[in-house]
C-alpha atoms as a PDB file:
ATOM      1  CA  UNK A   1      -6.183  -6.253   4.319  1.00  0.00           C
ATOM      2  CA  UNK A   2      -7.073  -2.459   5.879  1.00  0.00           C
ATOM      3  CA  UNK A   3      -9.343  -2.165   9.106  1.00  0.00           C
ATOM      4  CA  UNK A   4     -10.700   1.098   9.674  1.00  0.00           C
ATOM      5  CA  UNK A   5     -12.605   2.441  12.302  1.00  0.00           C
ATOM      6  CA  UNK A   6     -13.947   5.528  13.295  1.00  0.00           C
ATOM      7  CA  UNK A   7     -13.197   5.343  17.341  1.00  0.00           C
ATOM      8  CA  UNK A   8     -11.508   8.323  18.844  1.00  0.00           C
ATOM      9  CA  UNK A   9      -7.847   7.821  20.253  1.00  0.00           C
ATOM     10  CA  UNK A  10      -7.630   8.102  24.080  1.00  0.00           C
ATOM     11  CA  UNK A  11      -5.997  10.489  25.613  1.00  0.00           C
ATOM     12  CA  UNK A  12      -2.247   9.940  27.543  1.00  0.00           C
ATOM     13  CA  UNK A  13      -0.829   6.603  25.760  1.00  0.00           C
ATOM     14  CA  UNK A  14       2.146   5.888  23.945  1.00  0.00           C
ATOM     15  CA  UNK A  15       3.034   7.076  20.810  1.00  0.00           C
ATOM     16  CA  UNK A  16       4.163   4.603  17.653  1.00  0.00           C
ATOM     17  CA  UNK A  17       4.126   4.745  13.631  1.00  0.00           C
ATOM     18  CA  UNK A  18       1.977   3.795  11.670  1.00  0.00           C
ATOM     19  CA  UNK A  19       1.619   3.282   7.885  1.00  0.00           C
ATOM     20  CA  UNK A  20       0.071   6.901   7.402  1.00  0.00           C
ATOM     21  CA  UNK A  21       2.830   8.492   9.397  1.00  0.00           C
ATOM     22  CA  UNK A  22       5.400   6.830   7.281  1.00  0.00           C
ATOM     23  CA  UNK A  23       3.989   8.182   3.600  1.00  0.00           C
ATOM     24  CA  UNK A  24       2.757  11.415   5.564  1.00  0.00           C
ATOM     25  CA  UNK A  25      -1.104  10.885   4.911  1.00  0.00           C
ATOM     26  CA  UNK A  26      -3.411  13.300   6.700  1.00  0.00           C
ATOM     27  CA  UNK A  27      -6.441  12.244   8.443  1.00  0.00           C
ATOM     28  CA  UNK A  28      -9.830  11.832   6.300  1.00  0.00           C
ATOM     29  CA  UNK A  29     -12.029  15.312   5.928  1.00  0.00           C
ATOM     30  CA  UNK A  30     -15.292  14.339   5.258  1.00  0.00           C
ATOM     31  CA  UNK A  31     -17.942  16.395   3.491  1.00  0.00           C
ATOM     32  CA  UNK A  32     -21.490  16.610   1.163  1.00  0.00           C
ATOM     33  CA  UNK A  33     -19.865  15.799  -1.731  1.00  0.00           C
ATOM     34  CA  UNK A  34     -17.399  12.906  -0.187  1.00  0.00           C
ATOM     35  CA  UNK A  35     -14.246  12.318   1.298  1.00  0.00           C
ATOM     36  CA  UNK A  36     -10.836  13.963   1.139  1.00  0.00           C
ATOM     37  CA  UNK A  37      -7.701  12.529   2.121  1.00  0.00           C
ATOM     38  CA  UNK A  38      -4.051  14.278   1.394  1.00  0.00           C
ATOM     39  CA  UNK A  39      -0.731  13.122   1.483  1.00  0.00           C
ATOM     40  CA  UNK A  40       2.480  15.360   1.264  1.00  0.00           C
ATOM     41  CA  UNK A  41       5.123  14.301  -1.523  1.00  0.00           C
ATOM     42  CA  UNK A  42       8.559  14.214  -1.424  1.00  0.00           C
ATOM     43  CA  UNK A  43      11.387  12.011  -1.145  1.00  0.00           C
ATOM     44  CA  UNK A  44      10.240   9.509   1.172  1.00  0.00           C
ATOM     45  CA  UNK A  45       7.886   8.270  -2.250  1.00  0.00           C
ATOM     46  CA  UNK A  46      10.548   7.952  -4.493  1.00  0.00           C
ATOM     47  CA  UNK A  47      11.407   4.504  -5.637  1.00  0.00           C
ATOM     48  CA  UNK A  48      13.647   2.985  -8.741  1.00  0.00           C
ATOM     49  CA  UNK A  49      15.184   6.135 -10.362  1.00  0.00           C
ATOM     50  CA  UNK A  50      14.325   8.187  -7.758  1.00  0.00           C
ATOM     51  CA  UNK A  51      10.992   8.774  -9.119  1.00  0.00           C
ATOM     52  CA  UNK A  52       7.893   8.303  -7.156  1.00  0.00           C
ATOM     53  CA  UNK A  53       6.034   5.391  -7.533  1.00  0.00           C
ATOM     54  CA  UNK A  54       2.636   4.300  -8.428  1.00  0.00           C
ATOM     55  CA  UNK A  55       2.717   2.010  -5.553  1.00  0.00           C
ATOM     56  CA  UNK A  56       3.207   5.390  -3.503  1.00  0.00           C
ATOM     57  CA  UNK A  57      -0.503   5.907  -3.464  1.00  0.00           C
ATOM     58  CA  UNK A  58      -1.592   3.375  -2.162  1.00  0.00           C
ATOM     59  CA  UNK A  59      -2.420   4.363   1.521  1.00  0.00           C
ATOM     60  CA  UNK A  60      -3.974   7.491   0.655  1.00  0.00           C
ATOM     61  CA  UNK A  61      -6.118   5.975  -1.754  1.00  0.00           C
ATOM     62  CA  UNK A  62      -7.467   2.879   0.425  1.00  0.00           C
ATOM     63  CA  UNK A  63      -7.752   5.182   3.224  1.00  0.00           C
ATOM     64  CA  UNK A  64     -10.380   7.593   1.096  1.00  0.00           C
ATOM     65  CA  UNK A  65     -12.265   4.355  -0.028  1.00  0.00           C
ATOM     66  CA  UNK A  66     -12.558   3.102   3.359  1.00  0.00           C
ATOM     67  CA  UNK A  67     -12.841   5.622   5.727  1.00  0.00           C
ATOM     68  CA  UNK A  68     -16.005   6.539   3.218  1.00  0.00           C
ATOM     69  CA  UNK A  69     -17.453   3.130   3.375  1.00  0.00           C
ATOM     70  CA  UNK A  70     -16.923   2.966   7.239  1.00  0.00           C
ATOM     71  CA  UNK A  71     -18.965   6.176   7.323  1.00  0.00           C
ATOM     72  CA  UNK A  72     -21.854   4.320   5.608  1.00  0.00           C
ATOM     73  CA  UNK A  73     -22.323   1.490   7.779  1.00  0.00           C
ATOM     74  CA  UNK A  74     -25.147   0.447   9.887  1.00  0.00           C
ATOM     75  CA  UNK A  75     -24.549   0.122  13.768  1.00  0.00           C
ATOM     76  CA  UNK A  76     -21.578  -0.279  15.699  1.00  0.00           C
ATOM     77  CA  UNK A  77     -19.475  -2.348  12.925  1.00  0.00           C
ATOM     78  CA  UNK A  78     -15.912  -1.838  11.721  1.00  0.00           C
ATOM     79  CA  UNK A  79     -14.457  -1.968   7.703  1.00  0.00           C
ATOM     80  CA  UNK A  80     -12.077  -4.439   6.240  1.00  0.00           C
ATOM     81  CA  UNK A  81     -10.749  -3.742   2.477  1.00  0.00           C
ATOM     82  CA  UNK A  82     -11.174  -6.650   0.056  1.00  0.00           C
ATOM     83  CA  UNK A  83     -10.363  -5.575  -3.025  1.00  0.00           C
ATOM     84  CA  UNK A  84      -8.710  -2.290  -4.731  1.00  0.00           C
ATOM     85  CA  UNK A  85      -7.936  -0.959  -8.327  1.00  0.00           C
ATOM     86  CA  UNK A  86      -5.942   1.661  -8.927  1.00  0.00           C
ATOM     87  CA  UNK A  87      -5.647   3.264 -12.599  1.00  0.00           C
ATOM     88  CA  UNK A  88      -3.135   5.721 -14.006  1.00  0.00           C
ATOM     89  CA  UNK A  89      -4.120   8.450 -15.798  1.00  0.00           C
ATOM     90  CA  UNK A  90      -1.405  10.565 -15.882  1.00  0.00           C
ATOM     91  CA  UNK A  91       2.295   8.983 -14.613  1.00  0.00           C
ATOM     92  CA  UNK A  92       4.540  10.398 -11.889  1.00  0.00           C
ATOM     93  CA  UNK A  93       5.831  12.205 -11.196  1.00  0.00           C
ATOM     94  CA  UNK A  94       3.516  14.389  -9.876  1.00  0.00           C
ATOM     95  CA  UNK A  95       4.084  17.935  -8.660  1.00  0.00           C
ATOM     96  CA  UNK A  96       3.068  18.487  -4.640  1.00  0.00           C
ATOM     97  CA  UNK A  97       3.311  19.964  -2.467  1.00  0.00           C
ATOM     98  CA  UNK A  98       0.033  17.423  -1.908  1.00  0.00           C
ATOM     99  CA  UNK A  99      -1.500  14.570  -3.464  1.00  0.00           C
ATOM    100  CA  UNK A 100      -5.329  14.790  -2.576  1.00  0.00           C
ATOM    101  CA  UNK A 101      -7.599  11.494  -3.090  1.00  0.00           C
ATOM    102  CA  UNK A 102     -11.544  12.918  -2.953  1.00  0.00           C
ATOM    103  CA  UNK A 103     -14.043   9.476  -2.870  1.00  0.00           C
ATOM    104  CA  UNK A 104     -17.627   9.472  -2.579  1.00  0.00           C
ATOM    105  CA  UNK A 105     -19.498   6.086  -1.592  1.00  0.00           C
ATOM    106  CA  UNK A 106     -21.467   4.378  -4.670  1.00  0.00           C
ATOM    107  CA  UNK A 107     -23.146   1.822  -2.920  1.00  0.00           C
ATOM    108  CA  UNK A 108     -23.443  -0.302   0.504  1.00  0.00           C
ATOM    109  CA  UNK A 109     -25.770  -2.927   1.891  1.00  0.00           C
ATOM    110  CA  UNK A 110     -25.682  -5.269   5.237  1.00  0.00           C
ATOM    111  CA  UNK A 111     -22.483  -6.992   3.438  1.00  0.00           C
ATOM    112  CA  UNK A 112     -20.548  -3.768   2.854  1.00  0.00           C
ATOM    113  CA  UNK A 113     -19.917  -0.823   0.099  1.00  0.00           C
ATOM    114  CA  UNK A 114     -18.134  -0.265  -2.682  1.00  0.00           C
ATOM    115  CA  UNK A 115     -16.242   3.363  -3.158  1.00  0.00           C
ATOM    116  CA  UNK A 116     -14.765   5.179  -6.216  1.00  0.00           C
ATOM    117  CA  UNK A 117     -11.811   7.827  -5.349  1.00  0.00           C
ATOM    118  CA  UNK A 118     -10.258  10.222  -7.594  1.00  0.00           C
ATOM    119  CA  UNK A 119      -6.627  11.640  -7.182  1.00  0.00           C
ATOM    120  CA  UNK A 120      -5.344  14.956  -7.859  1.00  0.00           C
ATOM    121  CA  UNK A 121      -2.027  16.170  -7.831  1.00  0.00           C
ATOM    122  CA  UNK A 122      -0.655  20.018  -6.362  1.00  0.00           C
ATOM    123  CA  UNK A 123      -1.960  21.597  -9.917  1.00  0.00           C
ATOM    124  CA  UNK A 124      -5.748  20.197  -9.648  1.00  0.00           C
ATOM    125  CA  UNK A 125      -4.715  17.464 -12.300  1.00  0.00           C
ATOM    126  CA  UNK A 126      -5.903  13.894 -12.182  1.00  0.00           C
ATOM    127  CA  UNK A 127      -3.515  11.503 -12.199  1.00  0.00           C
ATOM    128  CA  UNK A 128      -4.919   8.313 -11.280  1.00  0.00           C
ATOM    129  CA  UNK A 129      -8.697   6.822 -10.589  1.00  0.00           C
ATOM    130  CA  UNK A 130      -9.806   4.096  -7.658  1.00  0.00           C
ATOM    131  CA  UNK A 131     -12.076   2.003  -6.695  1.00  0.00           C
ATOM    132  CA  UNK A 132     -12.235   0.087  -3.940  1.00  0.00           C
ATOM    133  CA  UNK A 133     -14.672  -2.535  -2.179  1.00  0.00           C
ATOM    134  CA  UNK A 134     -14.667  -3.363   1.821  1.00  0.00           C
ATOM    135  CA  UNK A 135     -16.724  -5.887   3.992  1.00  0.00           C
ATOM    136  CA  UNK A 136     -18.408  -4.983   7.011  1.00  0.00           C
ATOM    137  CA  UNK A 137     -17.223  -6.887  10.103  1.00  0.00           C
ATOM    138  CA  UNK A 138     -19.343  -6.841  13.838  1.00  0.00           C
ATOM    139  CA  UNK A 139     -15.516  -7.716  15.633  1.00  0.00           C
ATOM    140  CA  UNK A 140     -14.297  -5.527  17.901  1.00  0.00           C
ATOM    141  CA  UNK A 141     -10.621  -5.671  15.794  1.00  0.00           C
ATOM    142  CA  UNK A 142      -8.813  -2.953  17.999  1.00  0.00           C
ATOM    143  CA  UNK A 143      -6.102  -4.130  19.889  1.00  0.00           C
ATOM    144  CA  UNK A 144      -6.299  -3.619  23.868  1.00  0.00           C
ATOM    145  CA  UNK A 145      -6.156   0.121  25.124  1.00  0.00           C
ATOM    146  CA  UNK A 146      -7.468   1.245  21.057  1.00  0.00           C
ATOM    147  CA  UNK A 147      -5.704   3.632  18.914  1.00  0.00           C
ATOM    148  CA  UNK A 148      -2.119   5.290  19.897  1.00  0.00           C
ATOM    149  CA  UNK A 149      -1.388   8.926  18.794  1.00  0.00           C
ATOM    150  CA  UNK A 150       0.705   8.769  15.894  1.00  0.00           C
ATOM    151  CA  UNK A 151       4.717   9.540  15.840  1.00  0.00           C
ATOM    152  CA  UNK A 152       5.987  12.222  13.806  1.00  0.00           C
ATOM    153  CA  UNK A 153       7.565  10.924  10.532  1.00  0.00           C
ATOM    154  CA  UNK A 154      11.587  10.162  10.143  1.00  0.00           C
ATOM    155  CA  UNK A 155      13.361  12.104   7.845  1.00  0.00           C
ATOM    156  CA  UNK A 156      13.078   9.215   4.852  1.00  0.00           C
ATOM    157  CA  UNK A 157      15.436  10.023   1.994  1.00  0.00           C
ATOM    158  CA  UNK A 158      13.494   7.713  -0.506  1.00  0.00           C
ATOM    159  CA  UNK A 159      10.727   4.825  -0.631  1.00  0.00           C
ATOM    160  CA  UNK A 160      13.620   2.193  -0.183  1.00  0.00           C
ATOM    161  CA  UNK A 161      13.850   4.167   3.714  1.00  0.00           C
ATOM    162  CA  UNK A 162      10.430   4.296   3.933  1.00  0.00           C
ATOM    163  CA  UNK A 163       9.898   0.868   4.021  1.00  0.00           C
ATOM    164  CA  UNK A 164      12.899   0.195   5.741  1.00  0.00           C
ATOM    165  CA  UNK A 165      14.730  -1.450   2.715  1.00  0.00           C
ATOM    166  CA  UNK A 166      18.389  -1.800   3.367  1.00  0.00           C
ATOM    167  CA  UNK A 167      19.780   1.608   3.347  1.00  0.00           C
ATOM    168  CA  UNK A 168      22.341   0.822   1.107  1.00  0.00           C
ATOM    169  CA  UNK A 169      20.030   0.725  -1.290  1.00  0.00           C
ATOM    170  CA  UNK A 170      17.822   3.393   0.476  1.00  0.00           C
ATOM    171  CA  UNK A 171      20.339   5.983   0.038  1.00  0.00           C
ATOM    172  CA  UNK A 172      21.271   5.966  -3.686  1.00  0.00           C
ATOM    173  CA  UNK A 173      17.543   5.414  -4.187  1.00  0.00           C
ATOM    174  CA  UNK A 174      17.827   2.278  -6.696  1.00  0.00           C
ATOM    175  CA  UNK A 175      17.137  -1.225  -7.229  1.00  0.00           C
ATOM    176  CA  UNK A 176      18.852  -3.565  -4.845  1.00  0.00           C
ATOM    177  CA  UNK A 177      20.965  -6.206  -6.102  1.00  0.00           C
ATOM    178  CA  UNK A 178      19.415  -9.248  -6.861  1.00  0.00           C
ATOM    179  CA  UNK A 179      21.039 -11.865  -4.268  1.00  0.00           C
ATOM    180  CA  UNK A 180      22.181 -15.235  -5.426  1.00  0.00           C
ATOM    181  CA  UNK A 181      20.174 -18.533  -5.226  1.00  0.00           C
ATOM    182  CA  UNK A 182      19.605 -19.115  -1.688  1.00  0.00           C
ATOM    183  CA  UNK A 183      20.599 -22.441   0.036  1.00  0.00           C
ATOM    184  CA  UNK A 184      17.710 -25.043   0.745  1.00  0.00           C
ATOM    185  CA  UNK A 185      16.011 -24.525   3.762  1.00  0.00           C
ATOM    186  CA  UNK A 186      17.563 -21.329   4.398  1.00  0.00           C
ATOM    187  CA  UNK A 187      15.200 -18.184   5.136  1.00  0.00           C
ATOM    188  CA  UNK A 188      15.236 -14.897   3.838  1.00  0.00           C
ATOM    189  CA  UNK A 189      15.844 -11.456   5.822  1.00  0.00           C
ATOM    190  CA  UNK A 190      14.240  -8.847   5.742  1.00  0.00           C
ATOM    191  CA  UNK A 191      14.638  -6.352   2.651  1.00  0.00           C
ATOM    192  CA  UNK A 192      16.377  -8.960   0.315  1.00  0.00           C
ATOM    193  CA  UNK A 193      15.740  -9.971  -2.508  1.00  0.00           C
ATOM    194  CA  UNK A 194      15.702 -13.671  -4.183  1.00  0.00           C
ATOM    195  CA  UNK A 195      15.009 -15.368  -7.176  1.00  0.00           C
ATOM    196  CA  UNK A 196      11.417 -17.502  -7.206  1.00  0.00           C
ATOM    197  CA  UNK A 197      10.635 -19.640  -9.859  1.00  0.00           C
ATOM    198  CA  UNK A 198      12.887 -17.496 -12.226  1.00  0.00           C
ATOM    199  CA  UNK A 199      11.589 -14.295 -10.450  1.00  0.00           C
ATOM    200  CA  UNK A 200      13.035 -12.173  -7.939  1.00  0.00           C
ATOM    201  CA  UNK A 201      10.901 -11.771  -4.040  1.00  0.00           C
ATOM    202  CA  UNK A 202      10.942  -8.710  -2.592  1.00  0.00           C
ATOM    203  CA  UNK A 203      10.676  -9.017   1.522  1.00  0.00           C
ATOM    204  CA  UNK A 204       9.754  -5.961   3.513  1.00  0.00           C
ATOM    205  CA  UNK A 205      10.471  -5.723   6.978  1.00  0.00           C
ATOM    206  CA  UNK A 206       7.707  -5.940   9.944  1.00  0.00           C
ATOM    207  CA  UNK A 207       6.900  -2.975  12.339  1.00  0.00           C
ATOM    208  CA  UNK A 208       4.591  -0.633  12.900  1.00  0.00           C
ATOM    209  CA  UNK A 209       5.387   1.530  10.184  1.00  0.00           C
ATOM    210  CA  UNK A 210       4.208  -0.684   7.903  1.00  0.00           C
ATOM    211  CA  UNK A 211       0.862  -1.572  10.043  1.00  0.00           C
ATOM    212  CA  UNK A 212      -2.730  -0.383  10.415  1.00  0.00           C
ATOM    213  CA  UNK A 213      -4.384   0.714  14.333  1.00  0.00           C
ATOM    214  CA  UNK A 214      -5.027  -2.832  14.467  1.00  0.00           C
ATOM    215  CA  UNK A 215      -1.454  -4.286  13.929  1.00  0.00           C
ATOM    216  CA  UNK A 216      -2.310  -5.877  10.524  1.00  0.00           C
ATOM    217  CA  UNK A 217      -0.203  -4.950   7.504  1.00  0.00           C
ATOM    218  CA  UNK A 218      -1.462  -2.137   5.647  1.00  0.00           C
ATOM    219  CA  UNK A 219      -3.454  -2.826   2.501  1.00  0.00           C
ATOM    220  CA  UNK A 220      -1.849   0.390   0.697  1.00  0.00           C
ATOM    221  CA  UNK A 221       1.720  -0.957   1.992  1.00  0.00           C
ATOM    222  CA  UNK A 222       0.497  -4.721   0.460  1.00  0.00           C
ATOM    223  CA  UNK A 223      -0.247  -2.764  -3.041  1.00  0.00           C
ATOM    224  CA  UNK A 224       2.919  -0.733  -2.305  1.00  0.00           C
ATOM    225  CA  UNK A 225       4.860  -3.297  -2.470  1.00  0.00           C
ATOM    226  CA  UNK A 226       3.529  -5.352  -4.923  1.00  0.00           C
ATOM    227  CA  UNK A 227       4.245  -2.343  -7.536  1.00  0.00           C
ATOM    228  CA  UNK A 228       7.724  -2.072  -6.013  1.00  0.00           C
ATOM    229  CA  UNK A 229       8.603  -6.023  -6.483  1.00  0.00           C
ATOM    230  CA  UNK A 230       7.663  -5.887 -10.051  1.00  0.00           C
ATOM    231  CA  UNK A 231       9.745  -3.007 -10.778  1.00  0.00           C
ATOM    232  CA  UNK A 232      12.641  -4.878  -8.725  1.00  0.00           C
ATOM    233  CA  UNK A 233      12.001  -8.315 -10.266  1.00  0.00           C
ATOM    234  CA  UNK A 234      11.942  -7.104 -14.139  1.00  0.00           C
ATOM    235  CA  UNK A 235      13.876  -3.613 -14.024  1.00  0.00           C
ATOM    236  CA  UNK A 236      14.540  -3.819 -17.865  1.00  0.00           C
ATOM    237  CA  UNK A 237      10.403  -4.923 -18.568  1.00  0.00           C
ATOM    238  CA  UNK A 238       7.810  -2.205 -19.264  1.00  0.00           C
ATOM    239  CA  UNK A 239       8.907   1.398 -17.421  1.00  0.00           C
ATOM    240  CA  UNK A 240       5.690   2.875 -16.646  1.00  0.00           C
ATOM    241  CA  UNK A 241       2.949   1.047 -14.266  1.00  0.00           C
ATOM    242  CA  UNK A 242      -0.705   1.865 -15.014  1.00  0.00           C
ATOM    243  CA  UNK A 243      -3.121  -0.429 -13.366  1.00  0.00           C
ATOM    244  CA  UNK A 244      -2.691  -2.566  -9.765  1.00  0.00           C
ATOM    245  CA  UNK A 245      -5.987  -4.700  -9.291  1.00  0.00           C
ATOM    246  CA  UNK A 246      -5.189  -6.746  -5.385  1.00  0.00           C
ATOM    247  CA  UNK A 247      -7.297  -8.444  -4.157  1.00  0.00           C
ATOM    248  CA  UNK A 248      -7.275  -9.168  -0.215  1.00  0.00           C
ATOM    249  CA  UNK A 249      -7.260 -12.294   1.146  1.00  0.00           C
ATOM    250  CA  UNK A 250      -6.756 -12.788   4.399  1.00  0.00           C
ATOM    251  CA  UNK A 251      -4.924  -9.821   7.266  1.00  0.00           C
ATOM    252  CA  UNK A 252      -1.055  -9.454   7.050  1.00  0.00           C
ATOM    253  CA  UNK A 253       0.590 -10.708   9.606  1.00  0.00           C
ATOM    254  CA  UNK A 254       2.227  -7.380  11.030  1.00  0.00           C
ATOM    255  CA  UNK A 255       4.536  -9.074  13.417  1.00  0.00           C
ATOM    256  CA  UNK A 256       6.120 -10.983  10.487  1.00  0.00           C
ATOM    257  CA  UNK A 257       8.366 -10.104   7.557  1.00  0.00           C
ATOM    258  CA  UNK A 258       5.708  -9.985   3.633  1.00  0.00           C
ATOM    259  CA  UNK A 259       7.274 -11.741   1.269  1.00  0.00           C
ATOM    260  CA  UNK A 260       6.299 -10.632  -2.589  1.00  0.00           C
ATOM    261  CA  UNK A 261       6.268 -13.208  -5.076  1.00  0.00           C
ATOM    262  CA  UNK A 262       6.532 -11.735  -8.980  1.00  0.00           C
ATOM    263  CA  UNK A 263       5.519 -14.217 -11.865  1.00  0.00           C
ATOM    264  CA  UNK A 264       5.092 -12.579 -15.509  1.00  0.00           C
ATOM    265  CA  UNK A 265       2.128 -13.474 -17.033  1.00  0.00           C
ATOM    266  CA  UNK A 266       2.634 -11.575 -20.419  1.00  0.00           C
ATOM    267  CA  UNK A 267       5.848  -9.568 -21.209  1.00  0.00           C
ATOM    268  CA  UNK A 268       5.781  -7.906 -24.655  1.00  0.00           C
ATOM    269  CA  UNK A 269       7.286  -4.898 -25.655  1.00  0.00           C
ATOM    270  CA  UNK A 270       5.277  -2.368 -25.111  1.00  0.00           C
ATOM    271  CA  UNK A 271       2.983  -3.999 -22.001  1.00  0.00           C
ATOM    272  CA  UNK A 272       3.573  -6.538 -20.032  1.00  0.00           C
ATOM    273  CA  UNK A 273       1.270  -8.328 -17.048  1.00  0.00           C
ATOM    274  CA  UNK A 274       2.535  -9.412 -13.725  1.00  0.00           C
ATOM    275  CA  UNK A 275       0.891 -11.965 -10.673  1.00  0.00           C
ATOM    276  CA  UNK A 276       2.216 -10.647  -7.514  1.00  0.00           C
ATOM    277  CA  UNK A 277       1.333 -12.436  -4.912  1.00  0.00           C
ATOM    278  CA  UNK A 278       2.356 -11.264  -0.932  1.00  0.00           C
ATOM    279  CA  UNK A 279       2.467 -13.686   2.258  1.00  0.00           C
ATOM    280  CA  UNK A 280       4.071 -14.488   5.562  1.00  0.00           C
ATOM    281  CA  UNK A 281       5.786 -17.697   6.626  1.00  0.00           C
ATOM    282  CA  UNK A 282       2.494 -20.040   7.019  1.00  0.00           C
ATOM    283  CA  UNK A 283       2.773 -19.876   3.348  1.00  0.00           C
ATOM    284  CA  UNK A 284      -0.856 -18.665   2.556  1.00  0.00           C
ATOM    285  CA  UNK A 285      -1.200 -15.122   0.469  1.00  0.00           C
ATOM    286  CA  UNK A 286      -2.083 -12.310   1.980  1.00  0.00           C
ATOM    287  CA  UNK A 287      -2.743 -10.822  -1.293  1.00  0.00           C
ATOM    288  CA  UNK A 288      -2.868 -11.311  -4.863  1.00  0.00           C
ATOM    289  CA  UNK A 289      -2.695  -8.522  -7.186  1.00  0.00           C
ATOM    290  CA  UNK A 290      -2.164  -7.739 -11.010  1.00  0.00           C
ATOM    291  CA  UNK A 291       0.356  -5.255 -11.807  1.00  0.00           C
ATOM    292  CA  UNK A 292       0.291  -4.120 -15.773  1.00  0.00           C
ATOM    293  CA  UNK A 293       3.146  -2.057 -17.000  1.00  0.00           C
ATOM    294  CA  UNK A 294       3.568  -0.009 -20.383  1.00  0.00           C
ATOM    295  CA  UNK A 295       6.240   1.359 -22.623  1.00  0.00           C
END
């Protein structure tokens, strides 16, 4: 689940990460006709292949829906996300040197609002559609002392770094090996990978990389990686993904390794339809999200 607020960072506190450092997302511009948000490309999105992934988009596009929302409410409130769909139109990759998702609000009540986005690539192209739907909350959800200035990126060679996957993988920029049946009981780390009910997980590490202002997993990191574990789980399925539907549950532990669960709910030959669900270790999703891929 996202928080967003619109409360100004003090002035003279730490530094640390955060999700938008890590895929280089800009702060939201907001104007008449909507919102902008850009992200730089480059290595640090490329995933299987070396290609850059849908699943890339994801913070840049729940950040335009709901820093847009946000900016609609009434009174003092902040903005969770609850659920997000994300559409291909055309497939990466895309040329940069930016990646800019424009949203505009299409509706909000006492409850909350409901966004579309639209994202462009370097030549003015679209290449994939949004929409996205948050709740209003009253909570003050900031942790003590508010929002830290952000840290200045690493120098990530691929997606796998990005998300601090092991860098053996990381650096040749393809799909980790599949590990072998675990033992009972036993517990995974963070970054492998393990078969589920005849399905590969996919566990990404904790840390605030992966984390919103308010120390909750990023929902764009939860879609993220639910794109990523398909790919992973079913390398020789479907190539291309077009549409991610999550819906958001409950906030992501940040202080915990996400585990992504990857069950195939149709797998023909030229599309096939994956559950992905994400959690922590109480056992109860995070997220749930469809994943459809095509030949």
């Amino acid at each position: 689940m996202t928080t967003t607020t619109g409360r100004a960072e003090p002035h003279e506190v730490e530094a640390r990460e955060y999700a938008e450092t890590r895929f280089r997302v800009q702060p939201p511009t907001h104007g008449d006709d909507g919102t902008r948000v850009r992200m730089r490309t480059g290595p640090w999105l490329a995933g299987p292949g070396g290609v850059m992934t849908v699943g890339s988009l994801g913070v840049v596009v729940d950040d335009a829906l709901g820093s847009t929302i946000l900016r609609a409410r009434l009174g003092d409130q902040h903005s969770v996300t609850s659920q997000l769909s994300l559409e291909i139109v055309v497939p990466p990759p895309w040329p940069g040197p930016e990646l800019t998702a424009h949203a505009t609000l299409l509706g909000r009540d006492i409850v909350g609002g409901l966004a579309a986005a639209t994202v462009f690539d370097g030549e003015g192209r679209v290449v994939a559609v949004a929409t996205g739907r948050c709740r209003y909350v009253p909570a003050d959800i900031l942790p003590p002392g508010g929002m830290r200035p952000p840290l200045p990126p690493a120098d990530h060679g691929s997606l796998f770094e990005t998300l601090d996957l092991p860098s053996a993988s990381a650096s040749a920029g393809a799909i980790p090996e599949q590990a072998s049946p675990p033992a009972a009981g036993s517990v995974p780390a963070a970054g492998e990978t393990r078969p589920e009910a005849g399905w590969p997980a996919l566990v990404l590490p904790s840390g605030p990389g992966m984390q919103n202002p308010h120390n909750t997993v990023h929902g764009g990191v939860l879609l993220c990686g639910s794109d990523l574990a398909v790919a992973l789980a079913d390398p020789d399925g479907p190539p291309h993904t077009t549409s991610v539907r999550i819906s958001f549950l409950r906030p992501g532990d940040g202080s915990h390794p996400v585990t992504f669960t990857t069950r195939a709910v149709h797998r023909g030959r030229s599309l096939a339809v994956y559950e992905v669900s994400a959690g922590g270790p109480a056992g109860r999703p995070y997220t749930v999200a469809t994943v459809i891929r095509e030949r």
